[in-house]
Protein backbone atom coordinates (compact mmCIF):
# COMPACT_ATOMS: atom_id res chain seq x y z
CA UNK A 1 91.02 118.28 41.44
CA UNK A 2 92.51 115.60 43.66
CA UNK A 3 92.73 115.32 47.64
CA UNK A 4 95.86 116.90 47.53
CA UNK A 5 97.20 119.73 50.38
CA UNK A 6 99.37 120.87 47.39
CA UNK A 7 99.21 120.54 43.90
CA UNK A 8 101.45 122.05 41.72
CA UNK A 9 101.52 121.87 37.73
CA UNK A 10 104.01 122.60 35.01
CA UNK A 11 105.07 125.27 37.55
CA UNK A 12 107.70 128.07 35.83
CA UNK A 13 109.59 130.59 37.18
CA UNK A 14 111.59 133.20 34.88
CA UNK A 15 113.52 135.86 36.04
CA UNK A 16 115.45 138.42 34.35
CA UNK A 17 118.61 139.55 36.15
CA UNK A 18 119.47 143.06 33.89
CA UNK A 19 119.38 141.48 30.22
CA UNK A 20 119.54 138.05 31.81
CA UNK A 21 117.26 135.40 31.18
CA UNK A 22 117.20 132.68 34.29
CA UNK A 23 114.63 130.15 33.98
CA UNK A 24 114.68 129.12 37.60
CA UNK A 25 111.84 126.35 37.88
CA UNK A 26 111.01 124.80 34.24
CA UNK A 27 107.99 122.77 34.64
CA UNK A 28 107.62 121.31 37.86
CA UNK A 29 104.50 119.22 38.81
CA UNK A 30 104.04 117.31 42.21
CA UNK A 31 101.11 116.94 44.58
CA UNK A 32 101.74 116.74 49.01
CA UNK A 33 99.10 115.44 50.87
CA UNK A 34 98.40 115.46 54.15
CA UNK A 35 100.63 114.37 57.12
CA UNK A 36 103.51 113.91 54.77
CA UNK A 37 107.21 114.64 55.78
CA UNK A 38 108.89 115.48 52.55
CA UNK A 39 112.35 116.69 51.97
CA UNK A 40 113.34 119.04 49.07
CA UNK A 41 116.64 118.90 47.84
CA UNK A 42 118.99 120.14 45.15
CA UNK A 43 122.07 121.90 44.73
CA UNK A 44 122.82 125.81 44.31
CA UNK A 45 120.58 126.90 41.24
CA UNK A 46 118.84 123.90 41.09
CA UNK A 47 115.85 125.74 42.40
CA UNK A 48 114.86 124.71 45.63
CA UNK A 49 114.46 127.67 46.53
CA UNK A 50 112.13 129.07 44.38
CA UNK A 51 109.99 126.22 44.49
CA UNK A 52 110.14 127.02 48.58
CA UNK A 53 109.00 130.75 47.62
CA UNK A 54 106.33 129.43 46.03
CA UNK A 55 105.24 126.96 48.15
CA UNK A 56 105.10 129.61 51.16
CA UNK A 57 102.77 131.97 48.71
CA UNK A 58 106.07 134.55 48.77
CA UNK A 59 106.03 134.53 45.03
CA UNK A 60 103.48 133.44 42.56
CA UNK A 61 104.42 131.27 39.28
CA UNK A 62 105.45 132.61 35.66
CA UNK A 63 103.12 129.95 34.30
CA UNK A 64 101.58 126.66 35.38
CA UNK A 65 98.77 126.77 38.74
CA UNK A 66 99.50 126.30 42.43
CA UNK A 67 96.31 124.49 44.56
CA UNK A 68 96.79 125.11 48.38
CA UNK A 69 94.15 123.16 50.40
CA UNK A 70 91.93 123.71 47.60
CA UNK A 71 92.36 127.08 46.51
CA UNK A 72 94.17 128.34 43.35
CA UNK A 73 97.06 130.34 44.68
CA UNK A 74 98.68 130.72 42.01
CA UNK A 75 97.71 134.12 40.25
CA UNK A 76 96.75 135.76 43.78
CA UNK A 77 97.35 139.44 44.54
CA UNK A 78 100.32 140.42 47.51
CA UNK A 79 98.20 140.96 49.60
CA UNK A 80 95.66 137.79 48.80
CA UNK A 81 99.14 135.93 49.26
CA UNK A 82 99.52 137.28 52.80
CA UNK A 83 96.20 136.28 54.04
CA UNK A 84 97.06 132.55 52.89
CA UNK A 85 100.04 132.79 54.33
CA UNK A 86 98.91 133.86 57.73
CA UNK A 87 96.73 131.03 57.60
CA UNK A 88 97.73 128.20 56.16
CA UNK A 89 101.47 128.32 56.41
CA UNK A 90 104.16 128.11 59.18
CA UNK A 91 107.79 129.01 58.90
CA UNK A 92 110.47 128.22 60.46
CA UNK A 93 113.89 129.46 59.17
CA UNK A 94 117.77 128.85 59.22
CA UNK A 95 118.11 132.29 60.95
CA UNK A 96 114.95 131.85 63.50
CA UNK A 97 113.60 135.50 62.79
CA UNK A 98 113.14 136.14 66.00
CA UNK A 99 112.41 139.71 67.11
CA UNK A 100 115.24 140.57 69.40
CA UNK A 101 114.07 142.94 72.04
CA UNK A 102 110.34 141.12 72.48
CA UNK A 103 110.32 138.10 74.77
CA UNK A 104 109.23 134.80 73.09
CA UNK A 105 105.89 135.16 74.37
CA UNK A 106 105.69 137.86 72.38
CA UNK A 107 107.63 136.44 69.46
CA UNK A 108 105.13 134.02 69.60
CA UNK A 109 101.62 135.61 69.81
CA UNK A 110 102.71 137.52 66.74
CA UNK A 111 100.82 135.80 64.58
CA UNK A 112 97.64 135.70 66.27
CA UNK A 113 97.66 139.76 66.13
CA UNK A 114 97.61 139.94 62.92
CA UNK A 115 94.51 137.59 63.10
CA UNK A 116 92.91 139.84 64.72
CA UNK A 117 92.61 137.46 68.16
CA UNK A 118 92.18 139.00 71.75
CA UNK A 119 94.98 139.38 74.07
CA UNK A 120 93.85 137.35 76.34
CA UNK A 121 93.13 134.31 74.09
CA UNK A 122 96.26 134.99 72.05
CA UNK A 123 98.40 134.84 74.97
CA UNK A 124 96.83 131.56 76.58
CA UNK A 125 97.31 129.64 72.89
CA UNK A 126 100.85 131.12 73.09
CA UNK A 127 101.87 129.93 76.35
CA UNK A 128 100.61 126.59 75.80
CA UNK A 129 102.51 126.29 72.07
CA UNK A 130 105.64 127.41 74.10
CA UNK A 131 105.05 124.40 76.76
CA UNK A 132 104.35 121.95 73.78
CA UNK A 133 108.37 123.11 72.56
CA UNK A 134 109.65 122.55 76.21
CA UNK A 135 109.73 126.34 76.80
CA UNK A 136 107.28 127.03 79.61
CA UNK A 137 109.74 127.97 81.70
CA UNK A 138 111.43 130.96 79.12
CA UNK A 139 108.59 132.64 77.88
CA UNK A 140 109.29 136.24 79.11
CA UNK A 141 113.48 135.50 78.04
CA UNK A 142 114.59 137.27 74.88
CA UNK A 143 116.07 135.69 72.26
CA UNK A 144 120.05 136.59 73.38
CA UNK A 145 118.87 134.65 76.75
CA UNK A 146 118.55 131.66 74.65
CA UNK A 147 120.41 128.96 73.23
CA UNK A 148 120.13 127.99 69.50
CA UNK A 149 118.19 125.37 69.78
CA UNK A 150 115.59 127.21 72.44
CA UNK A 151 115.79 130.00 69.67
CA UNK A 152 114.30 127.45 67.08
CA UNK A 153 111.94 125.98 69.02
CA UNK A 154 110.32 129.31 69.80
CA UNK A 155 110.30 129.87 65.84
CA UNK A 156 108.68 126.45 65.40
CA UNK A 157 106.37 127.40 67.99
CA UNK A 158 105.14 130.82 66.63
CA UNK A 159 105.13 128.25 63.36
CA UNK A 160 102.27 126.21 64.97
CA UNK A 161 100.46 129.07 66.64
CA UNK A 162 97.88 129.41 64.12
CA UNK A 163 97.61 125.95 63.01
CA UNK A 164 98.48 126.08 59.84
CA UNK A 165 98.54 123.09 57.57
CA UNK A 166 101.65 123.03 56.57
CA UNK A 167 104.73 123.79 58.08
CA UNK A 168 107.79 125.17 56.04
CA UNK A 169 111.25 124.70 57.18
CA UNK A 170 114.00 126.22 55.36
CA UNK A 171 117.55 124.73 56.52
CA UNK A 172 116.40 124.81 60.01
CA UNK A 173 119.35 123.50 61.84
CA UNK A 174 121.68 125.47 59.51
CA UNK A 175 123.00 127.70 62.25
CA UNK A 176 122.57 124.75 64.82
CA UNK A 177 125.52 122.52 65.84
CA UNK A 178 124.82 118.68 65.48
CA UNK A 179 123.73 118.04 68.79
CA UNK A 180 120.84 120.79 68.75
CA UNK A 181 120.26 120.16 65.28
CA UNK A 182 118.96 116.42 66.25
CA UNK A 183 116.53 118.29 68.88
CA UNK A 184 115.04 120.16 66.37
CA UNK A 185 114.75 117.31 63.85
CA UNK A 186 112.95 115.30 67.03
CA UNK A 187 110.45 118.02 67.20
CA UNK A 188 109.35 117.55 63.67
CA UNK A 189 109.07 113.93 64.01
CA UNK A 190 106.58 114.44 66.89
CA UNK A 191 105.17 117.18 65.05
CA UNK A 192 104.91 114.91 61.84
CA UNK A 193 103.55 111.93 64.18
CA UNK A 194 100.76 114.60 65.54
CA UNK A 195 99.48 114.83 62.07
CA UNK A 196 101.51 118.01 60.79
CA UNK A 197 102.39 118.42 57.38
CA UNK A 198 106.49 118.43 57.06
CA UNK A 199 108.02 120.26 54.49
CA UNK A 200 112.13 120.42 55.02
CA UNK A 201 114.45 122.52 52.65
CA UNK A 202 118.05 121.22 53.08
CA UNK A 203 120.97 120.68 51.32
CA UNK A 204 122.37 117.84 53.88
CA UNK A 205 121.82 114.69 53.19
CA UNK A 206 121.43 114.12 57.26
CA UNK A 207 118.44 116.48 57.76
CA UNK A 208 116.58 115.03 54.72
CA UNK A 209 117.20 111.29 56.20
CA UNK A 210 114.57 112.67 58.28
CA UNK A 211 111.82 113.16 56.17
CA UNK A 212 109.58 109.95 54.78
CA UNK A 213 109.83 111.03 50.86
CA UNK A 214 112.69 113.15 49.26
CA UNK A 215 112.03 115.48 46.29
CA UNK A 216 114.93 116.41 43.61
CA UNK A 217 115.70 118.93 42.41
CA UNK A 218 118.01 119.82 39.30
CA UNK A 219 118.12 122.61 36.42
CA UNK A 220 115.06 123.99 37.87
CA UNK A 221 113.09 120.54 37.08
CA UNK A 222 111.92 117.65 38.96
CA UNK A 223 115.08 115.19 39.04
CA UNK A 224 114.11 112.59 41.59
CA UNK A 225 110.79 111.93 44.08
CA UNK A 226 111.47 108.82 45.96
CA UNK A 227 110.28 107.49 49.44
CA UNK A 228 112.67 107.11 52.16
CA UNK A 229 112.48 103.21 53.21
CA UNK A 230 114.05 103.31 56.47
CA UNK A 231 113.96 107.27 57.69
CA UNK A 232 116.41 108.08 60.70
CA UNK A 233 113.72 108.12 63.37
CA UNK A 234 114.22 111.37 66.20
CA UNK A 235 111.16 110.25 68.56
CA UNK A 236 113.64 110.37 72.09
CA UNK A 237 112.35 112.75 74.24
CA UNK A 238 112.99 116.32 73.69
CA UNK A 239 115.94 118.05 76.28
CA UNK A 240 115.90 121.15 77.56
């Protein structure tokens, strides 16, 4: 084993759609480490994401082994899955996932129920991840009190709440408009600067600018895994 945060090898996924045969990843092998910002990329059916499914422990391998931080994911039971996922994972997604009648404090301390953590501490550590967005002052506003952008931030917050070691972004300023999708790109460059471990799904070109390595995608194999010389650098100041 290497020093890897994620190792994958000769990773496969086949599913079967009726009497349908779709080979979705065909032997994909790439290690993340640490503190990396890394793009994935590929068009429709090239299997980006799958490879994100698998990366978030939502879906385990056909063949080939999945290390995360150490630990053989790869053959883990749903619930196993969930446990890793509570822990070592944050998501943030294109459609924020935000429950809509809880305020984002509450949004927010999600997470840390399901750990099992006492109100009191939970909702200290959630107030402070909510000032660290630039959200202090919204944390009893529901999400339809919110702009887009404050919408994301409070995912990417509940993201960070448990301090996971990686966090997973898939197309996270999809339902943004340009402007608010460069405020949520600056928070994962100070995120990525703090030490956090990037992972962006996108299909624009833009967003993956971003990140400081960009992995291919094509046919459900590895086409391309290349470092990004000069990266489009977000560090301004966040705005409210």
């Amino acid at each position: 084993m290497n020093s890897a945060l994620i190792d994958i090898y000769e990773m496969t996924k086949t599913y079967f759609m009726g009497h349908q045969r779709v080979d979705a990843l065909r032997g994909v092998s790439l290690s993340i480490k640490q503190n990396e910002y890394v793009a994935i990329m590929g068009p429709s059916g090239s299997g980006k994401s799958t490879l994100m499914n698998m990366l978030g422990c939502l879906d385990t391998p056909s063949s080939g082994t999945y290390h995360l931080n150490g630990q053989d994911v790869s053959k883990l039971s749903d619930d196993e899955l969930a446990g890793v996922r509570n822990k070592e994972i944050g998501f943030v997604f294109q459609t924020f996932n935000l429950l809509p009648r809880s305020t984002c404090l509450s949004n927010v301390e999600l997470p840390l129920i399901y750990a099992g953590m006492p109100a009191d501490e939970r909702r200290k550590r959630a107030i402070e991840m909510l000032e660290s967005v630039n959200l202090g002052d919204r944390i009893y506003h529901r999400p339809n009190e919110l702009s887009g952008g404050q919408r994301q931030r409070v995912a990417v917050a509940r993201a960070l709440i448990n301090n996971p070691s990686i966090i997973l972004a898939d197309e996270p300023t999809g339902n943004l408009d340009s402007k608010t999708g460069v405020e949520i790109m600056r928070l994962f460059e100070k995120l990525y600067l703090g030490g956090n471990t990037i992972i962006v799904v996108t299909h624009e070109e833009e967003i993956a600018a971003h990140a400081r390595r960009i992995i291919r995608l094509r046919d459900g194999l590895l086409e391309s895994d290349t470092l990004v010389e000069n990266p489009t650098l977000a560090t301004q100041t966040l705005s409210a």
